[in-house]
PDB file of N, CA and C in Angstrom:
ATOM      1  N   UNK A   1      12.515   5.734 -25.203  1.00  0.00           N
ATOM      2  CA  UNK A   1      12.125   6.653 -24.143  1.00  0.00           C
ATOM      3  C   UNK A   1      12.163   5.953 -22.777  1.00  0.00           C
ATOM      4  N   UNK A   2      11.707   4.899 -23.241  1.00  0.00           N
ATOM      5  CA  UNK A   2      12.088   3.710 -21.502  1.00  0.00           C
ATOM      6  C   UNK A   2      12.889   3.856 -21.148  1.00  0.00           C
ATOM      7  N   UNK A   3      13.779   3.234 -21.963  1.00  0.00           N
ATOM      8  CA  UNK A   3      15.102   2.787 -21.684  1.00  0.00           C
ATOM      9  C   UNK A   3      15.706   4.121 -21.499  1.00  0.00           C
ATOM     10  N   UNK A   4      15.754   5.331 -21.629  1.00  0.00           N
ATOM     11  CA  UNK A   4      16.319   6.449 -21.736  1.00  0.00           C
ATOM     12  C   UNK A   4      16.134   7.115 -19.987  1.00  0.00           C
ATOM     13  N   UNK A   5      14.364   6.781 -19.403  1.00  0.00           N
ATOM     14  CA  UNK A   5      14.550   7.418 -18.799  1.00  0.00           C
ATOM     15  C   UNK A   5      14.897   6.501 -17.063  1.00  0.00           C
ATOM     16  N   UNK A   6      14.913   4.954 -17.682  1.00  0.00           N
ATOM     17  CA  UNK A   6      15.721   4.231 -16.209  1.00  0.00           C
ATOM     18  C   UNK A   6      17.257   4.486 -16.484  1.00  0.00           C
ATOM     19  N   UNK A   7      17.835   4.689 -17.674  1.00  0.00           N
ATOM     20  CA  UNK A   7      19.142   4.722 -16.914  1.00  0.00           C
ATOM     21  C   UNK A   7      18.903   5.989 -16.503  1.00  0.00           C
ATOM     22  N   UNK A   8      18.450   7.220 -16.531  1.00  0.00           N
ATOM     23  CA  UNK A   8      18.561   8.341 -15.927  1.00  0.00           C
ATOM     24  C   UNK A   8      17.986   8.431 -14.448  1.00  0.00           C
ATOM     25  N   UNK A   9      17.182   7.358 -14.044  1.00  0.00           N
ATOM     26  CA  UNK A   9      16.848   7.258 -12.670  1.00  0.00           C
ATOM     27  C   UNK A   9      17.950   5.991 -12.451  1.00  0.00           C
ATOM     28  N   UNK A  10      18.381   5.583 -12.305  1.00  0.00           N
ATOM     29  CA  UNK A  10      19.444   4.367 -11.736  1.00  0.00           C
ATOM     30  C   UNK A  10      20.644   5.933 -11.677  1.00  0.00           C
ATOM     31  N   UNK A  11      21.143   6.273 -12.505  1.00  0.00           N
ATOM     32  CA  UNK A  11      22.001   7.120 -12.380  1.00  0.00           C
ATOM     33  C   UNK A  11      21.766   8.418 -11.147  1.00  0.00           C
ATOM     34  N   UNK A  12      20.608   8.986 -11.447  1.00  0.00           N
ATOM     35  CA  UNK A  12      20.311   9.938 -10.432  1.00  0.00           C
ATOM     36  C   UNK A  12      19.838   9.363  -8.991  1.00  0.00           C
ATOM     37  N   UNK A  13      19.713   8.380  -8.701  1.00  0.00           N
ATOM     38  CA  UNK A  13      19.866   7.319  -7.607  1.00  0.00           C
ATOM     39  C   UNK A  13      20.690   7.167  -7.279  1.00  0.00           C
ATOM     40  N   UNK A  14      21.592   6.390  -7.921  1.00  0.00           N
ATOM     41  CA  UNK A  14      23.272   6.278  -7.070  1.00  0.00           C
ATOM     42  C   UNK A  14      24.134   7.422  -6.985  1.00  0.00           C
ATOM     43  N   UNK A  15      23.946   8.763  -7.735  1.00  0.00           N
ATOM     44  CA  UNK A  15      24.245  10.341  -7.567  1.00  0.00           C
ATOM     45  C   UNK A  15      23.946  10.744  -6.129  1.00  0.00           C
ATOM     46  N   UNK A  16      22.399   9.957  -5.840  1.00  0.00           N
ATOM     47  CA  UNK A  16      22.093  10.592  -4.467  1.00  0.00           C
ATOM     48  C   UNK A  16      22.294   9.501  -3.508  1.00  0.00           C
ATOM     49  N   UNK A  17      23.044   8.411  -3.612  1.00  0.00           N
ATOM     50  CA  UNK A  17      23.566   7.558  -2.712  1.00  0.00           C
ATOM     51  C   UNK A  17      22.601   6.822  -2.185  1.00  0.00           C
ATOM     52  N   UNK A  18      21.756   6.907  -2.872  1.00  0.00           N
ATOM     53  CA  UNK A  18      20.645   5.601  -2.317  1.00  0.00           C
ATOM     54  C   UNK A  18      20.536   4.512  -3.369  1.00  0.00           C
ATOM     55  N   UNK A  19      20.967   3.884  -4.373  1.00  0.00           N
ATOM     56  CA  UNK A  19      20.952   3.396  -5.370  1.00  0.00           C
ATOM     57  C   UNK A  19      19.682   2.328  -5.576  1.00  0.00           C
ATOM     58  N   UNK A  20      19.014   1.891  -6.450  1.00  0.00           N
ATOM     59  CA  UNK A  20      18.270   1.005  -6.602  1.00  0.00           C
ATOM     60  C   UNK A  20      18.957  -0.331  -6.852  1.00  0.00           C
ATOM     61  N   UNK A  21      18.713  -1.412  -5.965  1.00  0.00           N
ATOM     62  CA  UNK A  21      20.203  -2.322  -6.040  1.00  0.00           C
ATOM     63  C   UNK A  21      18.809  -3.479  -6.300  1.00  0.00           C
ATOM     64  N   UNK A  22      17.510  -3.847  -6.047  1.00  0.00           N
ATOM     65  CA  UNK A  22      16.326  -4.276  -6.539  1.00  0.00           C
ATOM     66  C   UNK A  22      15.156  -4.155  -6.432  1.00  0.00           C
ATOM     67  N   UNK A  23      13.807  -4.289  -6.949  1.00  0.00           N
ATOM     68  CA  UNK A  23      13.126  -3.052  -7.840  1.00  0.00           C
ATOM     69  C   UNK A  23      11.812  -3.894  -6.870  1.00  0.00           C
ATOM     70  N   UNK A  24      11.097  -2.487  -6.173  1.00  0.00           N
ATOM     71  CA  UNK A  24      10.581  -2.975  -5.043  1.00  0.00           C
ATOM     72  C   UNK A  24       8.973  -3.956  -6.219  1.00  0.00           C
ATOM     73  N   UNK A  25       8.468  -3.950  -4.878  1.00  0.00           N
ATOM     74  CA  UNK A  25       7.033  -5.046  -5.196  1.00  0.00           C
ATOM     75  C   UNK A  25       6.047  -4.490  -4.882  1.00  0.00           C
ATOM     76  N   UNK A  26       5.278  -4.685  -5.555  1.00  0.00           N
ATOM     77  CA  UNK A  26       3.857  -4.268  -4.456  1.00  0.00           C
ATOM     78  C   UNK A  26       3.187  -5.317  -4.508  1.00  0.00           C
ATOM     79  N   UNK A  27       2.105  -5.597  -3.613  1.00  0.00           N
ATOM     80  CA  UNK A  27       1.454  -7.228  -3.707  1.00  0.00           C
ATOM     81  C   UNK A  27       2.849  -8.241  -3.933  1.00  0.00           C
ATOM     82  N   UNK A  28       2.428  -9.331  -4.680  1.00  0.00           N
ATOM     83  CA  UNK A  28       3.842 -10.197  -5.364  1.00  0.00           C
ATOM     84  C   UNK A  28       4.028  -9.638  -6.292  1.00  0.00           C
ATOM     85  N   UNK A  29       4.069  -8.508  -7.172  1.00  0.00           N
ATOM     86  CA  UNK A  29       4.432  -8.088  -8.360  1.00  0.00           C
ATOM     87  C   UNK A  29       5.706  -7.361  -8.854  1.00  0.00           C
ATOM     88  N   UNK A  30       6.119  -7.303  -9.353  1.00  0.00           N
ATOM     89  CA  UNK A  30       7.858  -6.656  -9.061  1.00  0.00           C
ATOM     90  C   UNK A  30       6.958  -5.000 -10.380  1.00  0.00           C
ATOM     91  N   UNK A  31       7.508  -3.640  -9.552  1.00  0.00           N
ATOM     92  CA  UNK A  31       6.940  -2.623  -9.649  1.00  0.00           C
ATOM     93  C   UNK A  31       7.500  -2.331 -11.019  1.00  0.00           C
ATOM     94  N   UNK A  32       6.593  -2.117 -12.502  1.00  0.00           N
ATOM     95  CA  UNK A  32       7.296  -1.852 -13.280  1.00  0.00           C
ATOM     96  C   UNK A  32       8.008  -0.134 -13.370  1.00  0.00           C
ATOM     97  N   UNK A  33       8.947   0.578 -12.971  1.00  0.00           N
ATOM     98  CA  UNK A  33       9.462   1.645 -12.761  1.00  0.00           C
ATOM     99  C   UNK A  33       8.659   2.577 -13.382  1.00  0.00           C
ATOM    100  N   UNK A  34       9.254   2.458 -14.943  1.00  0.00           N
ATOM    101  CA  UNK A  34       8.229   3.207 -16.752  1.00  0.00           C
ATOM    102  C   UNK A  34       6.763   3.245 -16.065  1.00  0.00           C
ATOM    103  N   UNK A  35       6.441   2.448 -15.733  1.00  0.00           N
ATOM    104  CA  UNK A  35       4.965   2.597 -15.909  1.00  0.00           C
ATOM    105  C   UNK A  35       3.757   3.237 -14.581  1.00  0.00           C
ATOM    106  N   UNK A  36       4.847   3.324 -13.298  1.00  0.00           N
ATOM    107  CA  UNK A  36       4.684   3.810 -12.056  1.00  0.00           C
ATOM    108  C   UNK A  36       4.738   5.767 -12.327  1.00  0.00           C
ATOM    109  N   UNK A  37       5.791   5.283 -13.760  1.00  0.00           N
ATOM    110  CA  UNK A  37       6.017   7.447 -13.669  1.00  0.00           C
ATOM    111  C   UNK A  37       5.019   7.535 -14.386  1.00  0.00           C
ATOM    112  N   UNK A  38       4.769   6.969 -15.443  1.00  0.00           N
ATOM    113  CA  UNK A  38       4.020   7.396 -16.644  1.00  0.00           C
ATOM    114  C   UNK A  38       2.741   7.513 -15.669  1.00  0.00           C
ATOM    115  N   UNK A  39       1.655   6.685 -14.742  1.00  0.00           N
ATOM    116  CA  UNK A  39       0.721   6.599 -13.902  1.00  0.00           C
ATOM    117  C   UNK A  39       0.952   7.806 -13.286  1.00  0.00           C
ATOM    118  N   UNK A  40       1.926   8.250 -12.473  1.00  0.00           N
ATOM    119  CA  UNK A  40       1.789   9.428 -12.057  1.00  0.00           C
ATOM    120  C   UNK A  40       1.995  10.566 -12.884  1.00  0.00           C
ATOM    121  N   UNK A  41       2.813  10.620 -13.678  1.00  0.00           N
ATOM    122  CA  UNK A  41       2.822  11.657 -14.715  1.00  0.00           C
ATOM    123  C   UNK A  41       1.416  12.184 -15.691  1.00  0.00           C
ATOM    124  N   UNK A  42       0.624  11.510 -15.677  1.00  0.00           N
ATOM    125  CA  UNK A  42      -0.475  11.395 -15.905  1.00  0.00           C
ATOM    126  C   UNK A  42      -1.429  11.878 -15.396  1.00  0.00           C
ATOM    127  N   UNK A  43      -1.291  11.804 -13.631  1.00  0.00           N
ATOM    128  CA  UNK A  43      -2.382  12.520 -12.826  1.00  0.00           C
ATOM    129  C   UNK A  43      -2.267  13.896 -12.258  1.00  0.00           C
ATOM    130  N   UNK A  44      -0.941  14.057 -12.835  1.00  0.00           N
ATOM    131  CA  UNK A  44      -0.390  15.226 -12.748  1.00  0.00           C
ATOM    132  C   UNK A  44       1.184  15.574 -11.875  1.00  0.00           C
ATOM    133  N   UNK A  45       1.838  14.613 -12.016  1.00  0.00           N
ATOM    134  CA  UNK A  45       2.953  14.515 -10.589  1.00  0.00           C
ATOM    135  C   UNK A  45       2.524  14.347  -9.534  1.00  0.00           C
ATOM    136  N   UNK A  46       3.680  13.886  -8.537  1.00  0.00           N
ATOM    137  CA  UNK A  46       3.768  13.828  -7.092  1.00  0.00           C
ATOM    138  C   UNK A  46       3.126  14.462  -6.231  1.00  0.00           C
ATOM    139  N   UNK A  47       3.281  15.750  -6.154  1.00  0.00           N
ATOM    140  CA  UNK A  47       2.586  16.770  -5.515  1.00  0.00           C
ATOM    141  C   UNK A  47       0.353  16.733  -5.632  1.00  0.00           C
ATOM    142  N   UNK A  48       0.563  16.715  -6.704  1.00  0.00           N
ATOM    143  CA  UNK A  48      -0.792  16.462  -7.063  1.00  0.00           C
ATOM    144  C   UNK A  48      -1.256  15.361  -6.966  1.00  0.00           C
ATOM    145  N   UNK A  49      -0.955  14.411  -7.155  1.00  0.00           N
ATOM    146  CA  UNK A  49      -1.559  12.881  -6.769  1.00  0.00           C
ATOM    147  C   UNK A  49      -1.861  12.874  -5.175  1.00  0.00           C
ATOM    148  N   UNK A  50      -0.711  13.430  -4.515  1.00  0.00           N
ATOM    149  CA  UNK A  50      -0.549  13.216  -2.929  1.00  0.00           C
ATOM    150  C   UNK A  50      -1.554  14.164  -2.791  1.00  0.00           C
ATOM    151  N   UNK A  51      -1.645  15.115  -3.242  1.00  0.00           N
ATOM    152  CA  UNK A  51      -2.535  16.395  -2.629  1.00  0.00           C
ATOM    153  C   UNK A  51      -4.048  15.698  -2.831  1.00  0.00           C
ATOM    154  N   UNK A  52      -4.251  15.112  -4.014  1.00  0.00           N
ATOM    155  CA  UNK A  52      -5.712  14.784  -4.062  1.00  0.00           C
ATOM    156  C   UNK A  52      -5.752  13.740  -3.561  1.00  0.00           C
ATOM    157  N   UNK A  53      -5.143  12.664  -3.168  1.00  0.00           N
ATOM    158  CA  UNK A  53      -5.196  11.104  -2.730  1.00  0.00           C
ATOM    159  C   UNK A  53      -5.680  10.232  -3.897  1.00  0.00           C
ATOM    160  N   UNK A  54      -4.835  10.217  -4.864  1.00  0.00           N
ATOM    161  CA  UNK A  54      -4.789   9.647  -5.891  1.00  0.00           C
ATOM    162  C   UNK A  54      -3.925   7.940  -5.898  1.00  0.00           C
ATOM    163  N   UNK A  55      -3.357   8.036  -4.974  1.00  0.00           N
ATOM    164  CA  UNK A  55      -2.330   6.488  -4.917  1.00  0.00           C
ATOM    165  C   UNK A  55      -3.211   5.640  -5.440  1.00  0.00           C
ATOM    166  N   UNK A  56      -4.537   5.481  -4.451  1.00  0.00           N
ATOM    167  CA  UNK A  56      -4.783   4.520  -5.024  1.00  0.00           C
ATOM    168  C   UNK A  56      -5.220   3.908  -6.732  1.00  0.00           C
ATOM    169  N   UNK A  57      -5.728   5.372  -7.218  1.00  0.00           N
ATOM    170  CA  UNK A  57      -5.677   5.194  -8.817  1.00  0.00           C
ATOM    171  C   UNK A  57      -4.774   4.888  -9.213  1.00  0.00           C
ATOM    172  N   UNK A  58      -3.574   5.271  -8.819  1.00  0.00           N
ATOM    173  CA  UNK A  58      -2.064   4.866  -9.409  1.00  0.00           C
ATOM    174  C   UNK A  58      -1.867   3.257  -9.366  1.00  0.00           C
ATOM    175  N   UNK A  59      -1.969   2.937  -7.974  1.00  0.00           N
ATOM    176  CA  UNK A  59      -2.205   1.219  -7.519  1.00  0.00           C
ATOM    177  C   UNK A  59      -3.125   0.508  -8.596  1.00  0.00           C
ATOM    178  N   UNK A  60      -4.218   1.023  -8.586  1.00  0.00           N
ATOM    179  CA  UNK A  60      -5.050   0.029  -9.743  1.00  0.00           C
ATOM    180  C   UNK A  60      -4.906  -0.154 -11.136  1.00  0.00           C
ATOM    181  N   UNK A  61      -3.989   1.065 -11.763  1.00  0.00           N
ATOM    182  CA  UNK A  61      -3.290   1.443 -13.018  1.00  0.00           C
ATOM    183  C   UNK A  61      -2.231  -0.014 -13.133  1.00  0.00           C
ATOM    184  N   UNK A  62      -1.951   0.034 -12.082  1.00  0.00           N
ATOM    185  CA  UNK A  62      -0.345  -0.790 -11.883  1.00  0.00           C
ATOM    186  C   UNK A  62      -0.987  -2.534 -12.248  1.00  0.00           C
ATOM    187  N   UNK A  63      -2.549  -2.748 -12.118  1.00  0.00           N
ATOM    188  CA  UNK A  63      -2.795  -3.626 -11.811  1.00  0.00           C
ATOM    189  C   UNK A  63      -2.650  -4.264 -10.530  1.00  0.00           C
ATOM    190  N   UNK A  64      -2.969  -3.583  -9.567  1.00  0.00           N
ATOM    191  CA  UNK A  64      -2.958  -4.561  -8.046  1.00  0.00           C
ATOM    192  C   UNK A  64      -4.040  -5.044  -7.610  1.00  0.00           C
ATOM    193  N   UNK A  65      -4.259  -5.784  -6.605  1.00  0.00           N
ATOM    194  CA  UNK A  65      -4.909  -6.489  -6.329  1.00  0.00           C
ATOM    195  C   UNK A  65      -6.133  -4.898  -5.869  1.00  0.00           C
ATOM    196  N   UNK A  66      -7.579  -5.848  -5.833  1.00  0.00           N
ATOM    197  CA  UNK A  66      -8.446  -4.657  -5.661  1.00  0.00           C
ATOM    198  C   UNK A  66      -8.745  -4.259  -4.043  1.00  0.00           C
ATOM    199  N   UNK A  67      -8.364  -6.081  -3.042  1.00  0.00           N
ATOM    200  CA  UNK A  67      -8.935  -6.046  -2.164  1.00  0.00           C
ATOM    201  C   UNK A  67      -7.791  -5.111  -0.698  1.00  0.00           C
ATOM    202  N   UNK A  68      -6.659  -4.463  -1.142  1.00  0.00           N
ATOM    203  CA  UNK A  68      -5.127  -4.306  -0.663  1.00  0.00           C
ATOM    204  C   UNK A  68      -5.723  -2.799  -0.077  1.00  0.00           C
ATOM    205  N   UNK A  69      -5.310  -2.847   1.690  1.00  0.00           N
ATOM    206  CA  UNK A  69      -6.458  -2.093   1.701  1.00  0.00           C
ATOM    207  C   UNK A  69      -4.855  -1.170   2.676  1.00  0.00           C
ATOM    208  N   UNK A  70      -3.446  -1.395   2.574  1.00  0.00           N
ATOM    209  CA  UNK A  70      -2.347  -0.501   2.510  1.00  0.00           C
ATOM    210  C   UNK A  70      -2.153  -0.137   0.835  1.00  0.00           C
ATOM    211  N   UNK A  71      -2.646  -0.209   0.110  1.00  0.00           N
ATOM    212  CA  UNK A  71      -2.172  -0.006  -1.834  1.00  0.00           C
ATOM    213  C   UNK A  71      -1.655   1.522  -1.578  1.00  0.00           C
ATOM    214  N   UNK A  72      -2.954   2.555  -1.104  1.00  0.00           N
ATOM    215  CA  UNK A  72      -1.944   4.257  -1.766  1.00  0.00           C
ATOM    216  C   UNK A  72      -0.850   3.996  -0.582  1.00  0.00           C
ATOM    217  N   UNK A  73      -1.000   3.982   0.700  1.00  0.00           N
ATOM    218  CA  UNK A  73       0.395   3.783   1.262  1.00  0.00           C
ATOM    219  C   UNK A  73       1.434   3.442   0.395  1.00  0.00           C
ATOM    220  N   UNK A  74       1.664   2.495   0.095  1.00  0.00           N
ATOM    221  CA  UNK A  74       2.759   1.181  -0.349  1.00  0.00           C
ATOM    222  C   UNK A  74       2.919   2.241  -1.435  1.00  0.00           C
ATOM    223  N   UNK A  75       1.806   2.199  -2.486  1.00  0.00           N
ATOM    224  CA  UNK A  75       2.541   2.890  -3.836  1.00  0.00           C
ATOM    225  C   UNK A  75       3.345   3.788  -3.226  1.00  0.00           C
ATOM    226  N   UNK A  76       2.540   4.973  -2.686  1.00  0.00           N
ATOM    227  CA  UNK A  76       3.475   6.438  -2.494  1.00  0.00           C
ATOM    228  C   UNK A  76       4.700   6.477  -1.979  1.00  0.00           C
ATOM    229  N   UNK A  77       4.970   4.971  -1.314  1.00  0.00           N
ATOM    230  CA  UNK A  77       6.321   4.376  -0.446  1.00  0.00           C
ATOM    231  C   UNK A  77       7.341   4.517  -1.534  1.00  0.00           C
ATOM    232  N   UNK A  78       6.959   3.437  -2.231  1.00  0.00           N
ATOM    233  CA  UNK A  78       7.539   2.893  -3.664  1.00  0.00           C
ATOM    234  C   UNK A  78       8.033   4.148  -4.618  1.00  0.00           C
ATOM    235  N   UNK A  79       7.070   4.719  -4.915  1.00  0.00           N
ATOM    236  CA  UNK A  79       7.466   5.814  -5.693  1.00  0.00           C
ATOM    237  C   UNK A  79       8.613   6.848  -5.359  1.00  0.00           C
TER     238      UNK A  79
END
């Protein structure tokens, strides 16, 4: 299911000409993709995370640092 659904985002990325060419960071951590959707997929999608101000739950899911006081910024960047 991982693996199933990055090649379908690498693919629908370079479809829309922005391609993922390397896989951003947050803090020093390199963003695990799988586990950024599954975090939001969880709180209910995009729309709903943003609507309630959820990033930062998403950020602490991810394991980031606690004291990161841009985290929902950056995630919602990232995402």
């Amino acid at each position: 299911e991982e693996e199933a659904f990055l090649v379908s985002l690498y693919k629908f990325m370079k479809e829309r000409r922005t391609p993922i060419e390397r896989i951003p960071h947050l803090g020093f951590k390199q963003i695990n993709l799988w586990k950024i959707y599954k975090a939001v997929e969880k709180l209910g999608a995009y729309e709903l995370v943003t609507g309630r101000r959820l990033w930062k739950n998403v950020y602490d899911e991810l394991g980031g640092s606690p004291g990161s006081t841009s985290a929902a910024t950056c995630t919602r960047r990232h995402y």
